[in-house]
Protein backbone atom coordinates (compact mmCIF):
# COMPACT_ATOMS: atom_id res chain seq x y z
CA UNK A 1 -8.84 26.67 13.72
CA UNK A 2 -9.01 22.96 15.07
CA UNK A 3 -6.00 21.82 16.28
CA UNK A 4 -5.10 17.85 14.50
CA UNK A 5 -2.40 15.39 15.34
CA UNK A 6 -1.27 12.56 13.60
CA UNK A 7 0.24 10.00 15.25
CA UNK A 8 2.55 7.63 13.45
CA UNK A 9 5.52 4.86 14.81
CA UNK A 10 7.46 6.40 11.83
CA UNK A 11 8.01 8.71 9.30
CA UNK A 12 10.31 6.27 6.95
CA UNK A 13 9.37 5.32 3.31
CA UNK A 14 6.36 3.57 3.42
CA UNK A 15 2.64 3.41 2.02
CA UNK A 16 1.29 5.02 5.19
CA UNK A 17 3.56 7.59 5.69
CA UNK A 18 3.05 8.76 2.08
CA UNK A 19 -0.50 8.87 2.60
CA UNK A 20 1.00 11.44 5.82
CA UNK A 21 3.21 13.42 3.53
CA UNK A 22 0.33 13.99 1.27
CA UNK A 23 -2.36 15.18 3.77
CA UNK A 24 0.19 17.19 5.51
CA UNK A 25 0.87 19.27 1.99
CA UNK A 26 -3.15 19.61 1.36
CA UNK A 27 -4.46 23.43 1.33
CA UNK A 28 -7.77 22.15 2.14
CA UNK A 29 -6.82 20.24 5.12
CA UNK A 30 -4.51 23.27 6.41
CA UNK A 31 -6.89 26.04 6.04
CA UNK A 32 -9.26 24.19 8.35
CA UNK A 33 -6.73 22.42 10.82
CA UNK A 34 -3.39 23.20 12.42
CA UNK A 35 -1.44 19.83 11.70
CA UNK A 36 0.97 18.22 13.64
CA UNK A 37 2.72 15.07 13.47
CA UNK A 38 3.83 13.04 16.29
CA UNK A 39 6.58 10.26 15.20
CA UNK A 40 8.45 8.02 17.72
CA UNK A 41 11.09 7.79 14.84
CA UNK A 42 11.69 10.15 12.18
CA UNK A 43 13.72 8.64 10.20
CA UNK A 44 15.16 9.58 6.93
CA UNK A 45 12.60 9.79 4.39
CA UNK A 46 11.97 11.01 0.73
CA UNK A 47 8.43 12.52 1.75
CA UNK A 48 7.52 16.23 2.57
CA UNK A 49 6.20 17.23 5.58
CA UNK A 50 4.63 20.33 5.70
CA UNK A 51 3.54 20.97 9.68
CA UNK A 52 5.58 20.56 12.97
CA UNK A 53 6.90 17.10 13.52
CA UNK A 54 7.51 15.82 17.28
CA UNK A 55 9.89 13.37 18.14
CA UNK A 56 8.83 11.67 20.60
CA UNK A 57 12.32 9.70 20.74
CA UNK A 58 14.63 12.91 21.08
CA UNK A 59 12.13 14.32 23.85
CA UNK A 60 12.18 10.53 25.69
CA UNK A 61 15.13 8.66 24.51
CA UNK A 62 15.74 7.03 27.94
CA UNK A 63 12.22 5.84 27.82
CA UNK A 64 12.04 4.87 24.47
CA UNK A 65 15.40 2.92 24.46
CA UNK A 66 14.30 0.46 27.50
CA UNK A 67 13.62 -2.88 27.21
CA UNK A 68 10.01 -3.96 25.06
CA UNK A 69 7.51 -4.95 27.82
CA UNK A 70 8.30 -1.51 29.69
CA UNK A 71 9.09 0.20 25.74
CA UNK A 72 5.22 -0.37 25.43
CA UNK A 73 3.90 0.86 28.46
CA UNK A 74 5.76 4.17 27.87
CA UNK A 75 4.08 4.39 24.56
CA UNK A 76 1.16 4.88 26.49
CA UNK A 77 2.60 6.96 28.85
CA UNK A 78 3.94 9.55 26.10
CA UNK A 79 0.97 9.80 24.18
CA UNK A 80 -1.12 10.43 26.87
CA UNK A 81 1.15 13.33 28.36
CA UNK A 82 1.87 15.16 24.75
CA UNK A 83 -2.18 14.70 24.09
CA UNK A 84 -2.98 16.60 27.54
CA UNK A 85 -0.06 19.27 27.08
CA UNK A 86 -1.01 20.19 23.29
CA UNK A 87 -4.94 20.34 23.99
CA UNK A 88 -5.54 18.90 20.48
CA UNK A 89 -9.08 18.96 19.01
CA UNK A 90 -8.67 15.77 17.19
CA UNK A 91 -6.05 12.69 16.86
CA UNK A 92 -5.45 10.33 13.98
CA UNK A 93 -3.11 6.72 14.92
CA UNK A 94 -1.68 5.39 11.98
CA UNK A 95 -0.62 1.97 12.12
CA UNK A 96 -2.41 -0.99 14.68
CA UNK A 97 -0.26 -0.38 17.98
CA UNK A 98 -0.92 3.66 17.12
CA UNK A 99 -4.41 2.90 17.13
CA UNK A 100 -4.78 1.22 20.28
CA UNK A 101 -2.90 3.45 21.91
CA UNK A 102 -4.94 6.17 20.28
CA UNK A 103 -8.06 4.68 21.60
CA UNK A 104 -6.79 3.88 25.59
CA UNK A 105 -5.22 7.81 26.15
CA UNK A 106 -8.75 9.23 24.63
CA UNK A 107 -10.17 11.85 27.04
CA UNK A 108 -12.41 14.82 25.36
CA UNK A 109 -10.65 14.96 22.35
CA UNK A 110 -12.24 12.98 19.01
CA UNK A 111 -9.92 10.12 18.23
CA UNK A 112 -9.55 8.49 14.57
CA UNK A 113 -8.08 5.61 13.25
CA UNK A 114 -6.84 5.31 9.67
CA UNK A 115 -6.21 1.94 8.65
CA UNK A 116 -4.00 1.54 5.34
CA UNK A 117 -4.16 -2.31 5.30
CA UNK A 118 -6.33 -5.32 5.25
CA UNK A 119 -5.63 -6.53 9.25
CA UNK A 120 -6.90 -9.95 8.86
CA UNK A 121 -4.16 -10.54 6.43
CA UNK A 122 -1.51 -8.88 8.81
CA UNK A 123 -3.08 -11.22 11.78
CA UNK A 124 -3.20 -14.84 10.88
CA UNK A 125 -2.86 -17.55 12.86
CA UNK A 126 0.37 -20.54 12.12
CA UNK A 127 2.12 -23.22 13.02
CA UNK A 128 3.84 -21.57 15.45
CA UNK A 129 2.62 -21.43 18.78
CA UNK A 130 4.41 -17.98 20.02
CA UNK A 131 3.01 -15.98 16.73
CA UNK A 132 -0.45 -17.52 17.30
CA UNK A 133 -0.16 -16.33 21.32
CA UNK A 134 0.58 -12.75 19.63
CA UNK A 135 -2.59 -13.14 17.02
CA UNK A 136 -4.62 -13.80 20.00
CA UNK A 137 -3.82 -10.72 22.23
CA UNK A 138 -3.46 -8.61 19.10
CA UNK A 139 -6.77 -9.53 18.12
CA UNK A 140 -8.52 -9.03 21.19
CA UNK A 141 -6.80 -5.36 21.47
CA UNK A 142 -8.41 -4.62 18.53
CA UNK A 143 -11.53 -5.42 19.36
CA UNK A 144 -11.43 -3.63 22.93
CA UNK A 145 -9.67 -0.31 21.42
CA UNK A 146 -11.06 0.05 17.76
CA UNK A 147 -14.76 0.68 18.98
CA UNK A 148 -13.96 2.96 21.45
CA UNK A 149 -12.52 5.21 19.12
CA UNK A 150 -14.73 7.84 17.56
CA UNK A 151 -13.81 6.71 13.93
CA UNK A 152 -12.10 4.55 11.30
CA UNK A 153 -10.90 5.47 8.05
CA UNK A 154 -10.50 2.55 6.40
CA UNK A 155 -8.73 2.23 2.45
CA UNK A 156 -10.86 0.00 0.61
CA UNK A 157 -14.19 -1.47 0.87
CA UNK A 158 -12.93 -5.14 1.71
CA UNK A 159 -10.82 -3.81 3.90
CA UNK A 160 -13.84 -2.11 6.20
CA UNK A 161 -15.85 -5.28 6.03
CA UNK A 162 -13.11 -7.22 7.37
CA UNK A 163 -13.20 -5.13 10.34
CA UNK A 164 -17.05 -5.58 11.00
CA UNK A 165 -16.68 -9.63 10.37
CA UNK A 166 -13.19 -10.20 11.71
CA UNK A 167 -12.96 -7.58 14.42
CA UNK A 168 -16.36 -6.99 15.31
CA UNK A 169 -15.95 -3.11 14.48
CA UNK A 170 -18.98 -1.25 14.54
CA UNK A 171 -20.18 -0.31 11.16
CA UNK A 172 -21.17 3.18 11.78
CA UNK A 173 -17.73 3.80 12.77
CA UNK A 174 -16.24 3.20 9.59
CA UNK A 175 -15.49 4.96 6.21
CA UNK A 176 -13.94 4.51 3.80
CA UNK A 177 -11.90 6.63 1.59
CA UNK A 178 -8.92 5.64 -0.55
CA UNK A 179 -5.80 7.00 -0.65
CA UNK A 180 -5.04 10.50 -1.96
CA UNK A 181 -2.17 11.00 -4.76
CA UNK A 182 -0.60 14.00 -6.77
CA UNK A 183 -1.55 12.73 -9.56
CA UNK A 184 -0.25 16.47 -10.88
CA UNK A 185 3.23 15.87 -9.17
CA UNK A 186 3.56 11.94 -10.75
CA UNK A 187 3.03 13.74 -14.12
CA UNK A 188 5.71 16.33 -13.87
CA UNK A 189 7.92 13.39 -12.27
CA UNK A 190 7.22 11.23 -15.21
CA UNK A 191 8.97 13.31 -17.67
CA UNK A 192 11.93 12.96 -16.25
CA UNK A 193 15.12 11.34 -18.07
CA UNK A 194 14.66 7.55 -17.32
CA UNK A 195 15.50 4.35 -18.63
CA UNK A 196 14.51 4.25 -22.41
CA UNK A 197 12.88 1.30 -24.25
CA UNK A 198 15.15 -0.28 -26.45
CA UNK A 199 13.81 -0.21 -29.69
CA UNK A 200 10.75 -2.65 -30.88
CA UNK A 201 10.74 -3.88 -27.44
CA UNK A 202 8.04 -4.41 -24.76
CA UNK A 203 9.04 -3.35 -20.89
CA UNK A 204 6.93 -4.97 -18.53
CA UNK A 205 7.73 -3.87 -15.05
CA UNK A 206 6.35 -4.46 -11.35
CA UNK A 207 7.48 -2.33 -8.00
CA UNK A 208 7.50 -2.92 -4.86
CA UNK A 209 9.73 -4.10 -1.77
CA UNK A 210 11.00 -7.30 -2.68
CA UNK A 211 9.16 -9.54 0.04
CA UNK A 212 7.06 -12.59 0.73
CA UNK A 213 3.86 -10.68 0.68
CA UNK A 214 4.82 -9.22 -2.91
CA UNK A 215 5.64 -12.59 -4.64
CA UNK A 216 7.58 -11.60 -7.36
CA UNK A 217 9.12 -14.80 -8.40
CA UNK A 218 5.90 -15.64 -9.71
CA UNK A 219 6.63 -13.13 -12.41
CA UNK A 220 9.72 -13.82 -12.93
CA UNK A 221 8.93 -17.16 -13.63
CA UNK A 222 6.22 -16.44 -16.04
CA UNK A 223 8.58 -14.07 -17.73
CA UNK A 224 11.11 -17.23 -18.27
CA UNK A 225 8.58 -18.81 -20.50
CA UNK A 226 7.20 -15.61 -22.46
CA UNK A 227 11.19 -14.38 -23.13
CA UNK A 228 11.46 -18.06 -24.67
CA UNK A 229 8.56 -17.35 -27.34
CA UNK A 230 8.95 -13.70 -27.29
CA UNK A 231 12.60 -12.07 -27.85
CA UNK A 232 11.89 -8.76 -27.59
CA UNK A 233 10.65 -8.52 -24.05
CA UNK A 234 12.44 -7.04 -20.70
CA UNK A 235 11.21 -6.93 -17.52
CA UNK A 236 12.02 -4.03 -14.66
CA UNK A 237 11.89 -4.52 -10.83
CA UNK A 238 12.21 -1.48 -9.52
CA UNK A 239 12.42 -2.17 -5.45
CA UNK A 240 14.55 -3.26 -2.69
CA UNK A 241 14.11 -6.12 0.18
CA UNK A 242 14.87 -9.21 1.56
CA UNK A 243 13.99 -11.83 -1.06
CA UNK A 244 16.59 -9.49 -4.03
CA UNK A 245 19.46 -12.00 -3.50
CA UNK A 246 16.64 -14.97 -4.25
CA UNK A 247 15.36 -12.70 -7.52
CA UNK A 248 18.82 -12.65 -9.13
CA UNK A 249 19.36 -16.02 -8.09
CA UNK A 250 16.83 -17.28 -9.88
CA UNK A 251 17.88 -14.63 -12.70
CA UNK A 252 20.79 -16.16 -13.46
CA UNK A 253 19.58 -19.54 -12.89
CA UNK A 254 17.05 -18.86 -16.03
CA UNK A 255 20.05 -16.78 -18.07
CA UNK A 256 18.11 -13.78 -18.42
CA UNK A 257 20.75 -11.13 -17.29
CA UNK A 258 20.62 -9.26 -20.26
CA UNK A 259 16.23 -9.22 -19.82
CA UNK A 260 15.82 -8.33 -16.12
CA UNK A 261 16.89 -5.10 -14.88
CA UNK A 262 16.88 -5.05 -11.06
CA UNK A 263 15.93 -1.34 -10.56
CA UNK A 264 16.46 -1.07 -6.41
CA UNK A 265 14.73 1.50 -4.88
CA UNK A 266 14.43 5.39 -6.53
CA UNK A 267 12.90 8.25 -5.35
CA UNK A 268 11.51 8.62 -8.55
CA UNK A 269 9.96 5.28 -10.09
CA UNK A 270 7.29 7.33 -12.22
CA UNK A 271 10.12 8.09 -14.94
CA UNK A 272 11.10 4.59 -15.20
CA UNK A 273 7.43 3.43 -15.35
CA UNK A 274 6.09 6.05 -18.01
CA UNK A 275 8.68 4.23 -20.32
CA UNK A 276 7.64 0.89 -20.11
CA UNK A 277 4.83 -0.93 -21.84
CA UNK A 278 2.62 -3.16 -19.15
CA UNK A 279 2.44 -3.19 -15.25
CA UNK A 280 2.30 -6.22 -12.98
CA UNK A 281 0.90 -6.78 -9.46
CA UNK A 282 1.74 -10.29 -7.96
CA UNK A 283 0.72 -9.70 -4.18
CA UNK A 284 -0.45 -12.14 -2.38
CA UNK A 285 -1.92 -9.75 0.05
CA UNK A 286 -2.58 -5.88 0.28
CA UNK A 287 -4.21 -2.72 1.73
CA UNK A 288 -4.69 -1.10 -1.38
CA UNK A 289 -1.78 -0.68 -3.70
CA UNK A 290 -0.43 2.34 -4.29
CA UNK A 291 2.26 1.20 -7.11
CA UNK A 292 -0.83 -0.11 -9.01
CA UNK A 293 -2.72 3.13 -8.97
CA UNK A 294 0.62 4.85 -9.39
CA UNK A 295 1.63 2.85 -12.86
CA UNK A 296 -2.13 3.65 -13.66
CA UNK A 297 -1.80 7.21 -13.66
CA UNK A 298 1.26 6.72 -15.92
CA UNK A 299 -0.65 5.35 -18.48
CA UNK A 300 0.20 1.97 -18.20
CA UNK A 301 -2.04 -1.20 -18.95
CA UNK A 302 -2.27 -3.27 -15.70
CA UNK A 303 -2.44 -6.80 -14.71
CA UNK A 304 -2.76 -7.85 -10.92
CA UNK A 305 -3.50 -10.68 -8.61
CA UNK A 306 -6.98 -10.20 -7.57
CA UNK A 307 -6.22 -10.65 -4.05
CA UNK A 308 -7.35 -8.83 -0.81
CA UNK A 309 -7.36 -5.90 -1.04
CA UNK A 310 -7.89 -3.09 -3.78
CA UNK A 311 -6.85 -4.53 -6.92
CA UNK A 312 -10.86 -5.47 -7.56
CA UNK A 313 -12.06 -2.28 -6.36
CA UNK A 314 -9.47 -0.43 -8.43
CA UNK A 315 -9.70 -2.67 -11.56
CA UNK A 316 -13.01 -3.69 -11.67
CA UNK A 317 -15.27 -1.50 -9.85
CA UNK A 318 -18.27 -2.38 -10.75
CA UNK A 319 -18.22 -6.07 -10.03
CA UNK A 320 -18.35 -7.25 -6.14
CA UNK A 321 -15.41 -6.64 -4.42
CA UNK A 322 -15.51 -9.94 -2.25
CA UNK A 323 -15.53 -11.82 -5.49
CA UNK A 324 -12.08 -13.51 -6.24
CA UNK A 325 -11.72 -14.77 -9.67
CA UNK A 326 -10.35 -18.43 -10.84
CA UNK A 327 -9.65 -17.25 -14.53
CA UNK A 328 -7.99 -14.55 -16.65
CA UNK A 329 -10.62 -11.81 -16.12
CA UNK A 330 -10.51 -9.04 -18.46
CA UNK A 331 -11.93 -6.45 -16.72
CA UNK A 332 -13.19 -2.70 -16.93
CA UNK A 333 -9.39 -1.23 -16.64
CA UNK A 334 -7.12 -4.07 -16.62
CA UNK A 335 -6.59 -7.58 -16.21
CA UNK A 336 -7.29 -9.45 -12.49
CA UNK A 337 -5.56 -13.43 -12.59
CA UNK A 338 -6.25 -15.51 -9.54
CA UNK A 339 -3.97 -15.09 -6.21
CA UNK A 340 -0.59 -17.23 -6.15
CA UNK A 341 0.01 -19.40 -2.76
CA UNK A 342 2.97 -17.59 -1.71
CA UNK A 343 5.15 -20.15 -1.51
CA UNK A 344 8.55 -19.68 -3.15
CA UNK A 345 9.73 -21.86 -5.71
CA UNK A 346 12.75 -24.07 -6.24
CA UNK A 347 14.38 -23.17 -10.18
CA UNK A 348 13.31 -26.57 -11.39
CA UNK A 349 9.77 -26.41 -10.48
CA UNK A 350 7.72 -26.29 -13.19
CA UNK A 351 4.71 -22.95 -13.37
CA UNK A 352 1.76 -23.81 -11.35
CA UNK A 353 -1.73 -23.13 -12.19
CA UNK A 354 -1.79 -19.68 -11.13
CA UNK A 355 1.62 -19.11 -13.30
CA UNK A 356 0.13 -20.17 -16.07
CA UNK A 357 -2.48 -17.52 -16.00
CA UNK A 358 -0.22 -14.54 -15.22
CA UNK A 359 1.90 -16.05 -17.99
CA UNK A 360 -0.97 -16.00 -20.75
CA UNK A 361 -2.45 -12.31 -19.43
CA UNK A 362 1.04 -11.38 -20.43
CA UNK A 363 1.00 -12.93 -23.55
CA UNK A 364 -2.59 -11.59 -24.66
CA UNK A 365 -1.16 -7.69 -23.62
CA UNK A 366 2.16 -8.67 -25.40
CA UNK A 367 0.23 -9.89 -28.55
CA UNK A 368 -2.64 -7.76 -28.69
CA UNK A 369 -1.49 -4.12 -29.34
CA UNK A 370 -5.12 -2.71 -29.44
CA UNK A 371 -5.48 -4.09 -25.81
CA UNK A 372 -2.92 -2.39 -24.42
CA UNK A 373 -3.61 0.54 -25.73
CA UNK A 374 -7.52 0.19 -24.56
CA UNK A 375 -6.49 -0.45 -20.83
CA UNK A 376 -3.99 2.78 -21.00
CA UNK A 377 -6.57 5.09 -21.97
CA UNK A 378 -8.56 3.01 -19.17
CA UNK A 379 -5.69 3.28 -16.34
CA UNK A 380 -5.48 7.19 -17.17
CA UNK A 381 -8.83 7.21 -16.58
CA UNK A 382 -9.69 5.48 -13.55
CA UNK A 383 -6.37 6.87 -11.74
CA UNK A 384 -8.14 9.92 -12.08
CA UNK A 385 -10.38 8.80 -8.88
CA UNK A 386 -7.92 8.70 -6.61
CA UNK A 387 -6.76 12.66 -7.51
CA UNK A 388 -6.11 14.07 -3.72
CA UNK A 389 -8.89 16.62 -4.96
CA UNK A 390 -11.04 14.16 -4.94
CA UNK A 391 -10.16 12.05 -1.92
CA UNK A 392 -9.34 15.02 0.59
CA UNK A 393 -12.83 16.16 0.23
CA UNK A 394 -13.91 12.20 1.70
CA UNK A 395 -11.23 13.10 4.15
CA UNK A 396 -12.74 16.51 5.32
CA UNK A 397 -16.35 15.41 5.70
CA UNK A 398 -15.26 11.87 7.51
CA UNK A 399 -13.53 14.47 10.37
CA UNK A 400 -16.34 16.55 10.38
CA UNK A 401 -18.32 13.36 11.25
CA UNK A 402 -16.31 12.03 13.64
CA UNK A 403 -15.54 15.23 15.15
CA UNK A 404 -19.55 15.85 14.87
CA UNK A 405 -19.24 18.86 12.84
């Protein structure tokens, strides 16, 4: 048996490390590898882990704790010692600094990169000159490291082509495979006791961590003006994050208390999400969204900014994934509306363009009762893709690949 290692900075709640928790628990992927993770912080998670976890901080706290410039050469450092003293076959980074570091402590062993985001997104240059001197370097790290590893695992098919035209990746090494869910496990989950509709109304609900990148005043905002022609609508955010003060801020600005439930974060959103009546995706940017697929396989109909990437690929497959619509698009298993700017919005600023879209999608879903029930039979459907019985298998062969098996 083939001894793999995972490398991650963390083992905390996050998109990534759920992808980890999920691999780790696969019989496939344990009957033909010995899995360990390597973490330089495990934190406290909600995720199952079933393999040996390192810490690399309780082995090398002194090292770990130093200052950043000499922090970052001991990453290397680390990873290069635990990769000689565990003699593993194969070695999957997680995460961009992983990766590189991945990549410059590669001796015999087949090194992988899994990449759960789109990077040009993550790397963009600004106004600001010390954040553009970081986009730089990061950039050209990329670059160097990425093709000497042996692979890359990549999430979404815009997501691997910005690595050949952005990074100059080599396309032979690069596959891509989605992410794996229990779509069993979100089932049983779903049953659960949750929040109940209150009667003869429609719960339209988004989750997510309440950031920049997520953009969820611009549903909020849109929800002001369908609560004021529709009275028996509430809306669920079911999340946690920096911009929650600015949410209920602009709750109360717009007097709809007594409509918006802020959720916070649960370890089990699937019971509050089979329970309510349409989903909502504002992001501005993504790798590929997991609470999208994740409201699909409860049976919800969906409605998402068609922005890079995923939501295209997971919505409308069919059509080119580098397309980015300008309209309401009613598509094969939901509803794409054109990407917001980003930019937060002052309480008296009436919806923009984009607004206006998200506002009417939800007013054709709220009106049309045939529709919704259409896209749920579609969401059950096409969440069925992303079953972990189907992905691992992509997993399997791309490490056979890689590894040249």
């Amino acid at each position: 048996m083939k001894k793999l290692a995972i490398i991650t900075p963390t083992l905390a709640n996050g998109g990534a490390e759920r992808i980890i928790s999920t691999l780790s628990q696969s019989k496939d992927l344990n009957k033909k590898y010995k899995l360990t993770i390597i973490t330089f912080e495990n934190d406290s998670n909600d995720y199952k882990f079933v393999c040996e976890i390192i810490n690399l901080k309780e082995r090398y706290p002194k090292e770990l704790n130093s200052i950043k410039p000499l922090k970052y050469i001991n990453y290397f450092k680390i990873i290069h010692k635990v990769k000689r003293e565990m003699d593993f076959d194969i070695v999957i980074s997680f995460m961009e600094n992983m990766g590189i570091v991945n990549a410059a402590t590669k001796k015999k062993e087949t090194t992988i990169h899994a990449v759960s985001s789109y990077l040009s997104g993550q790397f963009e240059y600004s106004n600001s000159f010390k954040n553009n001197i970081y986009v730089f370097f990061f950039k050209m790290l990329i670059k160097k490291y990425f093709n000497k590893l042996d692979g890359i695992l990549t999430i979404s098919q815009e997501s691997g082509q910005d690595l050949i035209d952005n990074f100059e990746i080599k396309k032979e090494k690069i596959i891509v495979s989605y992410n794996p869910y229990e779509l069993k496990m979100i089932n049983e989950l779903s049953e659960k006791p949750g929040i109940k509709n209150k009667e003869n109304t429609i719960s339209i609900v988004t989750m997510g961590s309440l950031i920049d990148l997520k953009a969820q005043w611009n549903l909020l905002r849109a929800f002001k003006e369908i609560e004021n022609k529709f009275k028996n609508v509430e809306l669920l955010i079911i999340g946690r994050g920096e911009n929650e003060k600015y949410l209920k801020d602009m709750t109360n600005a717009y007097h709809l208390n007594s409509k918006v439930n802020f959720i916070g974060y649960v370890t089990n959103p699937f019971k509050y999400l089979k329970n309510c009546d349409i989903y909502v995706l504002t992001s501005i940017r993504e790798g590929l969204p997991n609470a999208l697929i994740e409201a699909m396989a409860c049976g919800l109909p969906v409605i998402a900014t068609d922005c890079s990437s995923g939501p295209r690929e997971i919505i409308a497959p069919k059509t080119d994934y580098k397309r980015k619509t300008s309209i309401i698009e009613q598509a094969e298993n939901g509803i794409l509306v054109p990407i917001n700017s980003g930019i937060k919005k002052k309480i008296s600023d009436p919806l923009d363009e984009q607004e206006v879209m998200l506002k009417e999608a939800l007013q054709l879903l709220i009106e049309d009762e045939e529709l919704r029930r259409k896209y749920s039979l579609r969401s059950t459907e096409r969440s069925l893709d992303f079953d972990i019985k189907k992905i691992i298998p992509i997993w399997l062969n791309a490490l056979g690949k890689f590894d040249g098996n």
